[in-house]
C-alpha atoms as a PDB file:
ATOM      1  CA  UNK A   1     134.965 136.121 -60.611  1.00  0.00           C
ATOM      2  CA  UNK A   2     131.704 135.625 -62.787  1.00  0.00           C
ATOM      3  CA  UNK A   3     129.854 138.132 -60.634  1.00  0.00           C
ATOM      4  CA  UNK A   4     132.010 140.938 -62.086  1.00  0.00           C
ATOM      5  CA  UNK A   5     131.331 139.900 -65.663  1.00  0.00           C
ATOM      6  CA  UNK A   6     127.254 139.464 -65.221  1.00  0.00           C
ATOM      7  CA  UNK A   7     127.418 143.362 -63.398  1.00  0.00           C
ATOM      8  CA  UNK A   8     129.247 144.261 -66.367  1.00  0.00           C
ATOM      9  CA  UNK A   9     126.925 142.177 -69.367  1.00  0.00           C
ATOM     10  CA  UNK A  10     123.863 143.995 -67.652  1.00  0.00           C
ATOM     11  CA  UNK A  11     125.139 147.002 -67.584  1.00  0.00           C
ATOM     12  CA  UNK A  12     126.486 147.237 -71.210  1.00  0.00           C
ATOM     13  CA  UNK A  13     124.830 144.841 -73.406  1.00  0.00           C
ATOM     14  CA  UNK A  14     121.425 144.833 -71.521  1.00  0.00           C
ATOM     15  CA  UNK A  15     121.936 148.700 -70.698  1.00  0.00           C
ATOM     16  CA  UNK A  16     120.384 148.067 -67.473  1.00  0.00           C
ATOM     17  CA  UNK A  17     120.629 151.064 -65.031  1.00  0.00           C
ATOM     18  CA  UNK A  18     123.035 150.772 -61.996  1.00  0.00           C
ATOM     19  CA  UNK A  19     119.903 150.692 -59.736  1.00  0.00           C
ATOM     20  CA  UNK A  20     118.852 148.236 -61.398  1.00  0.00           C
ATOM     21  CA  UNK A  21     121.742 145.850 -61.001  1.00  0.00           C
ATOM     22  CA  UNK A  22     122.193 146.913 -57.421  1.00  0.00           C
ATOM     23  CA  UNK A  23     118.600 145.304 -57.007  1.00  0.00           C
ATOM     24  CA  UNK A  24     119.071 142.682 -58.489  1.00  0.00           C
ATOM     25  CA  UNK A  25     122.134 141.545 -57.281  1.00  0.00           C
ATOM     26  CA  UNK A  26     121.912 143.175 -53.418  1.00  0.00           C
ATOM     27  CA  UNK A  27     125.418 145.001 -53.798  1.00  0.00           C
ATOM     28  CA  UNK A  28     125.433 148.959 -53.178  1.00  0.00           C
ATOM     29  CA  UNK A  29     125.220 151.268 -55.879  1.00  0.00           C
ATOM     30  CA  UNK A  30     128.485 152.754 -55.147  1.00  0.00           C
ATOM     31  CA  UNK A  31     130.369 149.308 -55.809  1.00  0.00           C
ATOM     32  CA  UNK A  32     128.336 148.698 -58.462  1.00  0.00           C
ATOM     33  CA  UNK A  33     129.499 151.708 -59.917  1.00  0.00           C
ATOM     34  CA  UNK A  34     133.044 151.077 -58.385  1.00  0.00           C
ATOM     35  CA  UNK A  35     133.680 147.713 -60.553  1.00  0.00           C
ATOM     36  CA  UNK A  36     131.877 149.378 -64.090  1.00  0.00           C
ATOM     37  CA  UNK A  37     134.481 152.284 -63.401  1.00  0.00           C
ATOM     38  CA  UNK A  38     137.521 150.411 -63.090  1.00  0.00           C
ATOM     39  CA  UNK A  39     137.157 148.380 -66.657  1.00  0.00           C
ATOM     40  CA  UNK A  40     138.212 145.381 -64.494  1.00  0.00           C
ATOM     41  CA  UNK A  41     137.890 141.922 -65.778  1.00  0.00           C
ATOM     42  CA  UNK A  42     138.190 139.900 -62.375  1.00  0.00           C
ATOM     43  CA  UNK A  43     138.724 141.473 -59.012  1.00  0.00           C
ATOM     44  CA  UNK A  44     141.891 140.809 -57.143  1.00  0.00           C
ATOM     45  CA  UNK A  45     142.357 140.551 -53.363  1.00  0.00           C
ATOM     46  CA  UNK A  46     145.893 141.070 -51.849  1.00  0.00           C
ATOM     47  CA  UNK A  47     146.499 138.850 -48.859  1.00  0.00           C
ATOM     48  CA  UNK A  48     149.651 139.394 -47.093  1.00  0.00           C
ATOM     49  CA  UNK A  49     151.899 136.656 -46.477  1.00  0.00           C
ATOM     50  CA  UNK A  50     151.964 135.404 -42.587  1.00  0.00           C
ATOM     51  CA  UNK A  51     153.560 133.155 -41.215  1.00  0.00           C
ATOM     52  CA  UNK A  52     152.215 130.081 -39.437  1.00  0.00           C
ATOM     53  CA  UNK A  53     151.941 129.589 -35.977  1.00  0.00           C
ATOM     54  CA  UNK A  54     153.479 126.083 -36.397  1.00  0.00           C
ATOM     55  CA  UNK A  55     156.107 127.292 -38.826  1.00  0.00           C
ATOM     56  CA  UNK A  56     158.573 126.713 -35.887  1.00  0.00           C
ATOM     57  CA  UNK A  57     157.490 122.970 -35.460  1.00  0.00           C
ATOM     58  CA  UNK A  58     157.170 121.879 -39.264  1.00  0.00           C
ATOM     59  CA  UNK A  59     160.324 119.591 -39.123  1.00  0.00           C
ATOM     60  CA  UNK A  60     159.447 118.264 -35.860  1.00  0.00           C
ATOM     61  CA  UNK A  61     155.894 117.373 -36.638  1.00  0.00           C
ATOM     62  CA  UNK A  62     157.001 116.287 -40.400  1.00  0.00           C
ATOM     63  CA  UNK A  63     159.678 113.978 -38.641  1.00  0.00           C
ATOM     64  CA  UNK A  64     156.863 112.547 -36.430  1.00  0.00           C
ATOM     65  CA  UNK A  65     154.149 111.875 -39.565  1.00  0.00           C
ATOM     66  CA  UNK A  66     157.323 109.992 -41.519  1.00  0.00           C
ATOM     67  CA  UNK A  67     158.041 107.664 -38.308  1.00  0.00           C
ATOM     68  CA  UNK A  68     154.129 106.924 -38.023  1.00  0.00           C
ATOM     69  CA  UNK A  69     153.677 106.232 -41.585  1.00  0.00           C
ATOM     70  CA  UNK A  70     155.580 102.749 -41.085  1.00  0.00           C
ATOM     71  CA  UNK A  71     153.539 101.831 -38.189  1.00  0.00           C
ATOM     72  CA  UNK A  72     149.915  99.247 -38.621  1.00  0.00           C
ATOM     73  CA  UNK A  73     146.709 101.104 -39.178  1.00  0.00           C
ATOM     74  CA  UNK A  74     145.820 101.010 -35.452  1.00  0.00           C
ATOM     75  CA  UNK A  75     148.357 101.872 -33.641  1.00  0.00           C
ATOM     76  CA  UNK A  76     149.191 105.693 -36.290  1.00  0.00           C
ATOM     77  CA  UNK A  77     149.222 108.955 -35.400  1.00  0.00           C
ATOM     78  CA  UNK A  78     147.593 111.645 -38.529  1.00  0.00           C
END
């Protein structure tokens, strides 16, 4: 994410003050202070894995698409 890396150029090569940033970028002072304490270089998010609602349909529906795919423009399903 380049929003970590500008929060950390200001804050160590322009030796801006963490007020400063949080100004100038609308984020709170505490997670400014967060990301310059943690030395990260891009954030991470963790996103479980789910599964899909139509997980129980996927060779059903896949079946259907293959059947419609030899049928005229008009007259296909998508």
């Amino acid at each position: 994410m380049a929003f970590l890396s500008i929060i950390r150029r200001w804050a160590l090569r322009e030796h801006l003050s963490i007020r400063e940033i949080a100004r100038r970028t609308k984020l709170s002072r505490n997670t400014i202070r967060k990301y310059l304490r943690s030395g990260a270089v891009e954030l991470e998010f963790k996103v479980a894995e789910r599964p899909s609602k139509l997980d129980p349909f996927a060779a059903k529906l896949s079946g259907w698409l293959k059947t419609e795919a030899g049928k005229s423009r008009k007259q296909r399903r998508t």
